[in-house]
Protein backbone atom coordinates (compact mmCIF):
# COMPACT_ATOMS: atom_id res chain seq x y z
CA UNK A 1 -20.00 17.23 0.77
CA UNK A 2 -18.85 13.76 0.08
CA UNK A 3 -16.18 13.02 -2.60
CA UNK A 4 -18.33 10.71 -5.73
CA UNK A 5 -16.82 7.67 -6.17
CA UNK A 6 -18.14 4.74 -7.76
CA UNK A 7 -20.23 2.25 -4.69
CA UNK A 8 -20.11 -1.33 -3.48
CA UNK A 9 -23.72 -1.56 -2.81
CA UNK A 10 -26.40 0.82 -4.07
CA UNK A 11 -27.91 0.43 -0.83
CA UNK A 12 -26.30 1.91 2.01
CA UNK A 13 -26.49 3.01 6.42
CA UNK A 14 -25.52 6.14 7.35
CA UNK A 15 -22.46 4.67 9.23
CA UNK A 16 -19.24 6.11 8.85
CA UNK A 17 -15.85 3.54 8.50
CA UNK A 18 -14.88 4.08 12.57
CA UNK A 19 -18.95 3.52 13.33
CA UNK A 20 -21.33 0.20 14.68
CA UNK A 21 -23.97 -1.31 13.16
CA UNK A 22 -26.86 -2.32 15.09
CA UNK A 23 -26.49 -5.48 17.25
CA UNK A 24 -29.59 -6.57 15.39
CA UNK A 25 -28.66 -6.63 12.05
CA UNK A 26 -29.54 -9.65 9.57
CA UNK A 27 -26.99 -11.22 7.32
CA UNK A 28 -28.63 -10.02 4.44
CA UNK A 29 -29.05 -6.29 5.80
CA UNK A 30 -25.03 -6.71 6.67
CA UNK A 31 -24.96 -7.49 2.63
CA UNK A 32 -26.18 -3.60 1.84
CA UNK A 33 -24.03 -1.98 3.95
CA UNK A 34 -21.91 0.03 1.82
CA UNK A 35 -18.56 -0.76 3.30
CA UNK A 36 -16.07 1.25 1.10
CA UNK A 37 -14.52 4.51 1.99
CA UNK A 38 -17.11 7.69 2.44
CA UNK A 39 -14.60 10.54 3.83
CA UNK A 40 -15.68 14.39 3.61
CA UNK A 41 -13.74 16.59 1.70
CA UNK A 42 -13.36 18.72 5.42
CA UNK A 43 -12.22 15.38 6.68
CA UNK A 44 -10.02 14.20 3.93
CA UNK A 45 -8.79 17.85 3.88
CA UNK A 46 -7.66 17.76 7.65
CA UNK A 47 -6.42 14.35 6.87
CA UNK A 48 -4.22 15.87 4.46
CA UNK A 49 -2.65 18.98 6.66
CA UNK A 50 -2.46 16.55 9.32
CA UNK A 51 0.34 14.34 7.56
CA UNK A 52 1.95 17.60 6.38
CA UNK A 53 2.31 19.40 9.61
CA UNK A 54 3.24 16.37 11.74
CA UNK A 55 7.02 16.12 12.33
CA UNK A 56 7.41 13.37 14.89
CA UNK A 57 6.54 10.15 13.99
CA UNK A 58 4.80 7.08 15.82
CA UNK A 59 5.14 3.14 15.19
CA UNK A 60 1.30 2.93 15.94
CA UNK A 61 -0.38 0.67 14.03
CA UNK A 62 -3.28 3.08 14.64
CA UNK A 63 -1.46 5.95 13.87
CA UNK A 64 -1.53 6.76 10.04
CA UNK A 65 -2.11 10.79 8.94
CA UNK A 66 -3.18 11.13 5.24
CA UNK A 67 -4.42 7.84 5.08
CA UNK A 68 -8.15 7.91 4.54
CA UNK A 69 -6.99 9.88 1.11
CA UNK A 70 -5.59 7.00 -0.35
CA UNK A 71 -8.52 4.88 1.57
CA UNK A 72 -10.99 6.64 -0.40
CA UNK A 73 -10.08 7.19 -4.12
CA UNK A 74 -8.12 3.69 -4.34
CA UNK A 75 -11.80 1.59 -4.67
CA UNK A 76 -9.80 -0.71 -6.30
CA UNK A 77 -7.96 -1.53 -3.52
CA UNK A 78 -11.16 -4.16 -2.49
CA UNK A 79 -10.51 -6.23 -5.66
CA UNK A 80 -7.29 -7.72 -5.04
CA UNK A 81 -7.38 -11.28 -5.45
CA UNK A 82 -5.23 -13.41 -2.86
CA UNK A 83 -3.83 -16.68 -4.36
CA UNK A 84 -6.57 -18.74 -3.83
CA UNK A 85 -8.16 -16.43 -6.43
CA UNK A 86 -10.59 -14.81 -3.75
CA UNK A 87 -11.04 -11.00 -3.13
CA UNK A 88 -12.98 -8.93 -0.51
CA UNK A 89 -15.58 -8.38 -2.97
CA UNK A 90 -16.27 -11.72 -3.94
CA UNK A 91 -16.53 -12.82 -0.33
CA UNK A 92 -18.93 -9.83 0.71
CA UNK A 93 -21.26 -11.39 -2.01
CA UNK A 94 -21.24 -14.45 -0.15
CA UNK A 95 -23.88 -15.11 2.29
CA UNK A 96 -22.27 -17.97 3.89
CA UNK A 97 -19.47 -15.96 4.51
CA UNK A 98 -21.24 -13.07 5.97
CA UNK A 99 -23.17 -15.39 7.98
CA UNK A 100 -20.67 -16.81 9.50
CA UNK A 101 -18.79 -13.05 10.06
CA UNK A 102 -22.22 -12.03 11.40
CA UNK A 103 -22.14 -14.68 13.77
CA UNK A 104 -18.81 -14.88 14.60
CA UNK A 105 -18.56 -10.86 15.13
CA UNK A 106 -22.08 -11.39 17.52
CA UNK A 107 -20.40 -13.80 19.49
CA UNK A 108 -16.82 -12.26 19.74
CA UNK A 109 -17.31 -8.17 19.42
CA UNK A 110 -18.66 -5.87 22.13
CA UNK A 111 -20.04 -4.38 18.82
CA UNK A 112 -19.76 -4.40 15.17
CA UNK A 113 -17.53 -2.13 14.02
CA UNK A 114 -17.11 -1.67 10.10
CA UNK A 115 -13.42 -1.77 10.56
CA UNK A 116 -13.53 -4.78 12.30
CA UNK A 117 -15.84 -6.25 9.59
CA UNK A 118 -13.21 -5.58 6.96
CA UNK A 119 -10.93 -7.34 8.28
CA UNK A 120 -13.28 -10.12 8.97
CA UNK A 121 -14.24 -10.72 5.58
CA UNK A 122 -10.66 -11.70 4.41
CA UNK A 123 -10.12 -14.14 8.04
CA UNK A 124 -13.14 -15.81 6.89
CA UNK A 125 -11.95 -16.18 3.47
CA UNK A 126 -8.77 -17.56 3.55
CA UNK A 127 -7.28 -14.58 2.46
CA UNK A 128 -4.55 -12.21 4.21
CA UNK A 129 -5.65 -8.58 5.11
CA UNK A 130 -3.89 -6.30 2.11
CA UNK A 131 -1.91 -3.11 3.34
CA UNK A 132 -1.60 0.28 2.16
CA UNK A 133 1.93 1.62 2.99
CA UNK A 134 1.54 4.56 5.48
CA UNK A 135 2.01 7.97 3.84
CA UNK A 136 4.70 8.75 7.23
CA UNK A 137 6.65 6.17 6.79
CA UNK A 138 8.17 7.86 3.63
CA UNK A 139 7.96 11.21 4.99
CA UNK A 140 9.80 10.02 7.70
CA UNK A 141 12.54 8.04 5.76
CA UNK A 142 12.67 11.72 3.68
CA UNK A 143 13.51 13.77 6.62
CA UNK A 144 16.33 11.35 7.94
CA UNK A 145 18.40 12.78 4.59
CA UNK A 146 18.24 16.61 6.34
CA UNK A 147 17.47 17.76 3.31
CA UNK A 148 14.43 20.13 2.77
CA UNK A 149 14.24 19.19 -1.48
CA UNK A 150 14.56 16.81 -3.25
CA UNK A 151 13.43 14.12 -5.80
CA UNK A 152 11.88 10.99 -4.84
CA UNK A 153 11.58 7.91 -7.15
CA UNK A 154 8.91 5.43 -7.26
CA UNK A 155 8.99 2.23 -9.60
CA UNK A 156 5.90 0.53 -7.73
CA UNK A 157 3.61 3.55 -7.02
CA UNK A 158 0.64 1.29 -5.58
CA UNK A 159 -1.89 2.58 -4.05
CA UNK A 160 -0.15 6.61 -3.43
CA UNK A 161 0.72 6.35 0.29
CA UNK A 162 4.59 7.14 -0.56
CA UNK A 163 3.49 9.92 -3.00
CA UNK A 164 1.80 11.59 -0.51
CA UNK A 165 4.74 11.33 2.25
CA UNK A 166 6.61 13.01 -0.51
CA UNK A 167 4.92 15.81 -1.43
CA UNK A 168 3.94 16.40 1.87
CA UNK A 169 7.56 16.65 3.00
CA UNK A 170 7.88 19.11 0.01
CA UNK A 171 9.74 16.69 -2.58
CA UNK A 172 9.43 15.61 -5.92
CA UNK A 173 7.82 12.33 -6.76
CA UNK A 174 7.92 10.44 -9.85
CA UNK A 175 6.20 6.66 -9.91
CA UNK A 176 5.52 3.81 -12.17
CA UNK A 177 2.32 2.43 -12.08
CA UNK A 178 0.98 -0.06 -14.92
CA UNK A 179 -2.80 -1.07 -13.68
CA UNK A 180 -4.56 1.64 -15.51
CA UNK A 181 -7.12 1.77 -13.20
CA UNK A 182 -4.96 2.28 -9.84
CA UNK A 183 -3.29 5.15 -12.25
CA UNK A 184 -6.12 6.66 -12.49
CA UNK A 185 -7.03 6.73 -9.44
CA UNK A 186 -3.78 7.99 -7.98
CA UNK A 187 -4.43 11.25 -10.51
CA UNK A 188 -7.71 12.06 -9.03
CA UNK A 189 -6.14 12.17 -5.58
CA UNK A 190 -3.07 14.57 -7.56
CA UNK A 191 -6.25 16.26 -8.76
CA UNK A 192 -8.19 16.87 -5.80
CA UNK A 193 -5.15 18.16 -3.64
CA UNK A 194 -4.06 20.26 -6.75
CA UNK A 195 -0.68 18.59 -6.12
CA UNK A 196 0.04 18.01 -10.16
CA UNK A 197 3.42 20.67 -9.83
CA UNK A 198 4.87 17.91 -7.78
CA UNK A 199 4.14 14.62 -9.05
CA UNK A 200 4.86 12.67 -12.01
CA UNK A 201 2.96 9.77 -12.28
CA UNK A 202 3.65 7.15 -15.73
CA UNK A 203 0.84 4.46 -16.32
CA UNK A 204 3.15 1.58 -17.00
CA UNK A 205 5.43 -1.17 -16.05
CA UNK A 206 8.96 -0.07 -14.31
CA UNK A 207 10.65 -2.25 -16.89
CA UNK A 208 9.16 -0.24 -19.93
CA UNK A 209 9.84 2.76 -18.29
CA UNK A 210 12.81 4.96 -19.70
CA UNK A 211 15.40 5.90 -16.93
CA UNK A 212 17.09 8.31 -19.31
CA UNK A 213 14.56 10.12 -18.89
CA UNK A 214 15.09 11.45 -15.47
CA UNK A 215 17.86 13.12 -13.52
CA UNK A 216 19.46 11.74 -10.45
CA UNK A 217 17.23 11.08 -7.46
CA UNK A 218 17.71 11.40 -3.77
CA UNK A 219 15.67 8.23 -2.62
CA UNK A 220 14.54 5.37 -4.37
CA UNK A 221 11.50 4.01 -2.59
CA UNK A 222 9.14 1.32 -2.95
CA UNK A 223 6.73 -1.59 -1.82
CA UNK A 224 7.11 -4.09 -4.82
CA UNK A 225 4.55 -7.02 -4.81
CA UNK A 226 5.13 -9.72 -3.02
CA UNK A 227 5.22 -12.04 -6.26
CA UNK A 228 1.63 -13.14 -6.52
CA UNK A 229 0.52 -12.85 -2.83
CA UNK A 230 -1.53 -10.15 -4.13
CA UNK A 231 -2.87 -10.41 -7.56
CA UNK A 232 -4.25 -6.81 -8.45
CA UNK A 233 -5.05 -7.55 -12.47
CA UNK A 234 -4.40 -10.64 -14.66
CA UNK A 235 -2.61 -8.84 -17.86
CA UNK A 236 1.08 -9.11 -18.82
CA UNK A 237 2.15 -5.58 -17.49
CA UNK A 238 2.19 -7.30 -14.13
CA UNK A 239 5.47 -8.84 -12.98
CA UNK A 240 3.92 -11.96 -11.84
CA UNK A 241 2.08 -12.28 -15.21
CA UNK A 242 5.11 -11.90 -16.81
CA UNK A 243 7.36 -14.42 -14.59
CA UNK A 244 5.19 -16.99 -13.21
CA UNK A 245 7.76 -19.10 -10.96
CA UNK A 246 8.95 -17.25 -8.19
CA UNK A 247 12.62 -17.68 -8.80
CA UNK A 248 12.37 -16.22 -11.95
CA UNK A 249 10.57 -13.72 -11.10
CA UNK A 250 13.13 -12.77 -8.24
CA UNK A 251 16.26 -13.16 -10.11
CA UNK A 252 14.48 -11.48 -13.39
CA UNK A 253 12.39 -9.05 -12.52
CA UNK A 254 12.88 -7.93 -8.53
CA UNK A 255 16.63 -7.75 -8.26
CA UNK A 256 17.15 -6.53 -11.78
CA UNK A 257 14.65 -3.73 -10.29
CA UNK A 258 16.87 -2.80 -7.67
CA UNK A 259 20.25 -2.79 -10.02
CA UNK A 260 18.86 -0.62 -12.76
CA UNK A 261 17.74 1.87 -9.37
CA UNK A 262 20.72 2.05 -7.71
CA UNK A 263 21.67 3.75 -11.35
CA UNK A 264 19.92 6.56 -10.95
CA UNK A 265 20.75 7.71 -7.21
CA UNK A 266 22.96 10.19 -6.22
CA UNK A 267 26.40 8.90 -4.32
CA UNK A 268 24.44 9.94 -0.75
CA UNK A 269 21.11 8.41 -2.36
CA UNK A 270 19.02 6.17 -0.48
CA UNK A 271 17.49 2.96 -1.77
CA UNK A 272 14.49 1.85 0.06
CA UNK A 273 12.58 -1.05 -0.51
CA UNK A 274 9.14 -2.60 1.96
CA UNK A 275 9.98 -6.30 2.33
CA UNK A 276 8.49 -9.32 4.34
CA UNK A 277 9.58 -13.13 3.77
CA UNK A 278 5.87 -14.05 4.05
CA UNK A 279 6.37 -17.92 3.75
CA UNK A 280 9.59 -20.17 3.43
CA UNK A 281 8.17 -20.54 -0.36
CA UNK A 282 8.53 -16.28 -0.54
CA UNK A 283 11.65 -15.42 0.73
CA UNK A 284 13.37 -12.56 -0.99
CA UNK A 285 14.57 -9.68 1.93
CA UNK A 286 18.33 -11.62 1.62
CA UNK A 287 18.23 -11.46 -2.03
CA UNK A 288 17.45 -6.99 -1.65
CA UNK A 289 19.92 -6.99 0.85
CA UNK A 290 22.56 -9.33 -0.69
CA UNK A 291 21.90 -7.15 -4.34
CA UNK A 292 22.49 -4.09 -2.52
CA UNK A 293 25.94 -5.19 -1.08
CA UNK A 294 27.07 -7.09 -4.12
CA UNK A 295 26.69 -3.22 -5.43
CA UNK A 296 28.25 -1.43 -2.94
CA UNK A 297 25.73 -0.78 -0.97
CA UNK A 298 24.84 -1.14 2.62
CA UNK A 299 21.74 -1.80 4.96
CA UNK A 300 22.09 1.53 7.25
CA UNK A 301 18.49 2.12 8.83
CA UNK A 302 14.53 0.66 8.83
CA UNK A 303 11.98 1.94 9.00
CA UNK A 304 8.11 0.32 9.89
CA UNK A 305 4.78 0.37 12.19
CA UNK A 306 4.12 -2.26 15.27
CA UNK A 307 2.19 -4.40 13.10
CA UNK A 308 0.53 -7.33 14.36
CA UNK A 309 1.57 -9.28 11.64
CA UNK A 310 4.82 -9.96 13.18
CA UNK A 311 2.78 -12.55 14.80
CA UNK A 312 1.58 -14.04 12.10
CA UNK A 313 1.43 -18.20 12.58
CA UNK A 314 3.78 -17.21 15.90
CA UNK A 315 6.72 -16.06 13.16
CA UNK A 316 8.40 -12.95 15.24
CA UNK A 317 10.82 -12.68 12.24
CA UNK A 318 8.23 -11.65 9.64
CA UNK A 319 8.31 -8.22 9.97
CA UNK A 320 7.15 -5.96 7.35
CA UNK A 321 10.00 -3.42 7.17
CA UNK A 322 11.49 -0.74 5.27
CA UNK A 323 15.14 -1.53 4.60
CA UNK A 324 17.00 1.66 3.71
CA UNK A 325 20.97 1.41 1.92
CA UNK A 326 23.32 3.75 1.83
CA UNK A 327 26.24 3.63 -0.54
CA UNK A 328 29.67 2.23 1.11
């Protein structure tokens, strides 16, 4: 049985996301492959009591139980637009661009793997490879508190990776999300894994979102956007809609994130936040961890995955990490 979901392409090979295409293939034949998600339920099921059974946890970049759940519902996920106002979709419609994948992948690859052609399709463009944060990492961070319960806040739920570390570590989640469409998409996965007792999911912005609302939480955890490095819709519920200059959007939005959080932790809370100074024009990890201490709070663990992008442009400081604060 495979799990509907709206298609790329109506035309489509029988290849699977970890399968080749035929060394023979023809630009435009490349340009009907369907190249989104297409799990089973039996695999997206095993998927699932993979990431809750496992209890010791690799830095793999390879290695990344639950995964293909959040791979396969979030369709979405291929129309992020990178700054230069591109997106994998756009690109894939392009048959100068797939030409010059095709060839490039002929010339390079022992074989053409879909995977590989993914990520080719965003080289070629001028655009940087978008991320999902791996469901483990927050199970991970979730077991480092010992406890066995507990409630776990999201602000920037994205595209469900920390919701399903949470539930999967038997915790509570809660999460902002204000693209209606990524919302939706986050309760069909709540849906199909009949998880709905343990999530809490609110289709809108962090900042409209009432904090009275809640009770103390154990963790605060989240992947904000990188200001507009990723652009996932153009309307004003997005922060970078809202605060177009970077420094205003920092000082306004971002850090007055992490204040109005800290609020609603419990004194041996955690506050988590996924950062990476992508450019010298995008720097903000100093301002999270400078916020955090003017607060009384201190940077006591990370967490992340050998990424190769701490290599990016030869930069062995960019790493994408998970900076976790305890209070003093």
């Amino acid at each position: 049985m495979i799990i509907k979901k709206k298609q790329m392409h109506q035309v489509k090979l029988k290849q699977q996301s970890n399968k080749t295409l035929p060394a023979d293939i023809t630009t435009a034949e490349l340009m009907k492959v369907d190249l989104s998600y297409n799990f089973t339920e039996e695999e997206l099921r095993k998927d699932w009591e993979r990431l809750k059974s496992v209890e010791e946890f690799k830095t793999g970049s390879q290695w990344k139980p639950g995964l293909k759940i959040c791979q396969q519902y979030c369709d979405n996920f291929f129309d992020i637009k990178s700054t230069n106002n591109k997106c994998f979709n756009d690109a894939y419609s392009n048959p100068i661009v797939m030409d010059k994948i095709l060839t490039w992948g002929k010339a390079k690859m022992s074989a053409l793997y879909i995977t590989w052609i993914r990520k080719a399709i965003n080289m070629a463009s001028g655009m940087r490879n978008p991320s999902y944060y791996r469901p483990h990492l927050s199970k991970q961070i979730i077991r480092s508190t010992g406890k066995l319960e507990g409630t776990l806040f999201d602000p920037c739920a994205g595209w469900g990776g920390r919701m399903l570390g949470t539930v999967a570590a038997g915790w509570h989640y809660i999460g902002c999300e204000p693209n209606k469409k990524t919302y939706d998409n986050l309760i069909r996965i709540v849906d199909f894994l009949d998880i709905s007792d343990k999530v809490k999911l609110h289709n809108c912005p962090f900042e409209d979102f009432d904090m009275t609302g809640i009770d103390k939480v154990d963790i605060v955890l989240t992947s904000p956007p990188y200001f507009n490095i990723e652009v996932y819709e153009n309307k004003d519920t997005q922060s970078y809609i809202k605060y177009p200059e970077f420094d205003t959007w920092l000082n306004d939005w971002m850090l007055v994130m992490i204040k109005k959080c800290l609020g609603i932790l419990k004194p041996d809370g955690l506050s988590c936040y996924n950062a990476m100074d992508w450019s010298s024009k995008y720097k903000f990890v100093d301002g999270i961890k400078n916020t955090h201490n003017d607060n009384g709070w201190i940077l006591s663990n990370q967490f992340g995955i050998d990424s190769p992008y701490i290599n990016y442009k030869g930069k062995l400081d960019r790493k994408d990490l998970t900076y976790v604060f305890n209070k003093k």
